[in-house]
Structures are given as C-alpha cells and as structure tokens.
Protein backbone atom coordinates (compact mmCIF):
# COMPACT_ATOMS: atom_id res chain seq x y z
CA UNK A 1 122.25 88.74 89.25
CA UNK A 2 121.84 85.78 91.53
CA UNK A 3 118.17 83.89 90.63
CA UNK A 4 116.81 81.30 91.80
CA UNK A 5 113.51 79.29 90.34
CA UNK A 6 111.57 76.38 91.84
CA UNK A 7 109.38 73.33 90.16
CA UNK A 8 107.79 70.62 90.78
CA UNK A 9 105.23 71.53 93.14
CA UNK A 10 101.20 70.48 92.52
CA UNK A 11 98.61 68.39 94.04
CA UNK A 12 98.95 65.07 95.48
CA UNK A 13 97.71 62.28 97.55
CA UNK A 14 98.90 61.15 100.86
CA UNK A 15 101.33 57.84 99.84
CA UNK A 16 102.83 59.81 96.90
CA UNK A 17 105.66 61.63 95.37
CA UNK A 18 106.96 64.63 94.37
CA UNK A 19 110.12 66.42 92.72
CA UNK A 20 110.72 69.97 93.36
CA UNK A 21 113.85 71.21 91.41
CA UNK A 22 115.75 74.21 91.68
CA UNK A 23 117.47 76.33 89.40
CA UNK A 24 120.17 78.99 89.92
CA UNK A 25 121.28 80.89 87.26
CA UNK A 26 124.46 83.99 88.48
CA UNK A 27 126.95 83.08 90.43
CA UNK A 28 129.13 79.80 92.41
CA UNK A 29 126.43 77.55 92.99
CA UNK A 30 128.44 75.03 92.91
CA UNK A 31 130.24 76.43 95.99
CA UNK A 32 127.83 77.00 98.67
CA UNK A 33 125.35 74.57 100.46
CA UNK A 34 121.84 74.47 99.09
CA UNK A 35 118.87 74.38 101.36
CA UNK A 36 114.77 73.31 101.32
CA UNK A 37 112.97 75.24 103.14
CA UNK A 38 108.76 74.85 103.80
CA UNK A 39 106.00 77.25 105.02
CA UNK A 40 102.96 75.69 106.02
CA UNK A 41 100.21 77.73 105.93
CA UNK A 42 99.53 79.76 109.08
CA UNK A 43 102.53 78.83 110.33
CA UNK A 44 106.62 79.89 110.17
CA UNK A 45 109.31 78.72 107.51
CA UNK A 46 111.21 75.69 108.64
CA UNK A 47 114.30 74.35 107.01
CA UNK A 48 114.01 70.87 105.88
CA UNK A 49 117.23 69.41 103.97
CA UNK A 50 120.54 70.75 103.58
CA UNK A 51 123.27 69.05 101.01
CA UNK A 52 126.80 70.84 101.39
CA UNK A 53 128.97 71.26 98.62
CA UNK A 54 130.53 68.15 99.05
CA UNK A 55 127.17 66.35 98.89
CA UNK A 56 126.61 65.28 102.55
CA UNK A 57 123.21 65.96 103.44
CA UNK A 58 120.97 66.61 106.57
CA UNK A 59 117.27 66.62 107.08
CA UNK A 60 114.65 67.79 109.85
CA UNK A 61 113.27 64.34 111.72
CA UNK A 62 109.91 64.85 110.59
CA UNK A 63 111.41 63.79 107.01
CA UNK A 64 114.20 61.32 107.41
CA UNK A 65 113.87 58.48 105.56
CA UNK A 66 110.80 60.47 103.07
CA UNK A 67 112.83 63.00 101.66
CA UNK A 68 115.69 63.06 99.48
CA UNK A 69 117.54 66.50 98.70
CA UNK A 70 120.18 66.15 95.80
CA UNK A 71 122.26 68.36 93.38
CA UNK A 72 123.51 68.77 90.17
CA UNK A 73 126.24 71.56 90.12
CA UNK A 74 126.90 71.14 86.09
CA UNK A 75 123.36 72.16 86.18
CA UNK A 76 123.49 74.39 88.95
CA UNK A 77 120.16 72.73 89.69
CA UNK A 78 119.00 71.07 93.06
CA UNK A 79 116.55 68.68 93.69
CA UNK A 80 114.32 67.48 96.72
CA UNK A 81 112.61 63.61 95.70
CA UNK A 82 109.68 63.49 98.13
CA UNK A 83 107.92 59.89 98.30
CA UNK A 84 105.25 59.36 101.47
CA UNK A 85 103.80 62.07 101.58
CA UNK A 86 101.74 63.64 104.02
CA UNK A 87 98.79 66.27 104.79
CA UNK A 88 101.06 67.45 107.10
CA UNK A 89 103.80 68.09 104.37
CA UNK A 90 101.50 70.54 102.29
CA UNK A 91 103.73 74.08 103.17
CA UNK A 92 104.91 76.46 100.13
CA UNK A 93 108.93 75.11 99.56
CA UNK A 94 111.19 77.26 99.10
CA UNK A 95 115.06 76.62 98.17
CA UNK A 96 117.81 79.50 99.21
CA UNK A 97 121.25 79.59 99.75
CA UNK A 98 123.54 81.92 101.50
CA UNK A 99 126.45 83.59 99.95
CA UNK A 100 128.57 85.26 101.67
CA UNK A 101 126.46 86.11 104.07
CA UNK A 102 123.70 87.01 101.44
CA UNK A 103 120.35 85.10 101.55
CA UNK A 104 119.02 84.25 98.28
CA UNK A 105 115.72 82.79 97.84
CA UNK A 106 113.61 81.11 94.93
CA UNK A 107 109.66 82.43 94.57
CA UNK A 108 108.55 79.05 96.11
CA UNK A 109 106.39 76.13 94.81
CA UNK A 110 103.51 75.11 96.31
CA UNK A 111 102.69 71.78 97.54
CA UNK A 112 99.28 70.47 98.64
CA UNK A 113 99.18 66.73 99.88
CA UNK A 114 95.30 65.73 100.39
CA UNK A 115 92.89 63.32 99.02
C-alpha cells in the first residue's frame, strides 16, 4: 500500500522558514517525480515545485528564488525548505506523486504565515 505522510507545517512569521518533509512508505519512490502542492483557504490546489527523478526541479513564479523542493530517495523522503515567507503562502501543502497514472496524495500539513 502506497502512503504518503507530511511534516513540518506550523505557525510562522512573515521573513521566516519552514521545512515540510514527506514520507512514502510502498512502492518506487525513487522512480517517479515528486510534487508540492498548496490549498489556500477558499481557494483551489495549485502545484508549487516539482523535482524529477533525476533531481531537476521546477517551481511556480510566485516562489522562485523562496522555495527549495529536494529529495532523498534512500529515504524515500522529500523535502520543500521554505525561507521568506509570506501571508500569502499560508495554504494546506500537500505532496503527491503519480504512478502510473495513479495519484497518490499525503493528508497535508498546514501552514499559517502571520504575525
């Protein structure tokens, strides 16, 4: 059975950081891309950062040069580093990835940025 768990989420000011992890347990992880995905409340899911297997990442504009996704496959773990935060950043993150053609998703972990 394919799981996945997030971390990492909490309470935080605008300026700071946070590191949401996320860990698969069942299956390839090490295979398949891994993505970040946020839901702001009120509002739709949006995907944020993307690393592929080989490690080459992507991120939505509204994060570039904030956000940092990673991954560990010995660990089957992923990470997102997020440093400068914003209000506009607090969303519920989810991470999922698709396997053959099979979206799996983690319960989410929420993330409030306000002072």
């Amino acid at each position: 059975q394919v799981q996945f768990v997030e971390s990492g989420g909490g309470l935080v000011q605008p300026g700071g950081s946070l590191r949401l992890s996320c860990v698969a347990s069942g299956g390839s992880f090490w295979i398949y891309a891994v993505n970040w995905y946020r839901q702001p409340p009120g509002k739709q899911r949006e995907l944020v950062a993307t690393i592929a297997s080989d490690g080459t990442a992507n991120y939505v504009d509204s994060v570039k040069g904030r956000f940092t996704i990673s991954r560990d496959n010995a660990k089957s773990t992923a990470y997102l580093q997020m440093d400068s935060l914003k209000p506009e950043d607090t969303a519920v993150y989810y991470c999922n990835q698709k396997r053959k053609n099979v979206d799996y998703w983690g319960q989410g972990t929420q993330v409030t940025v306000s002072s």
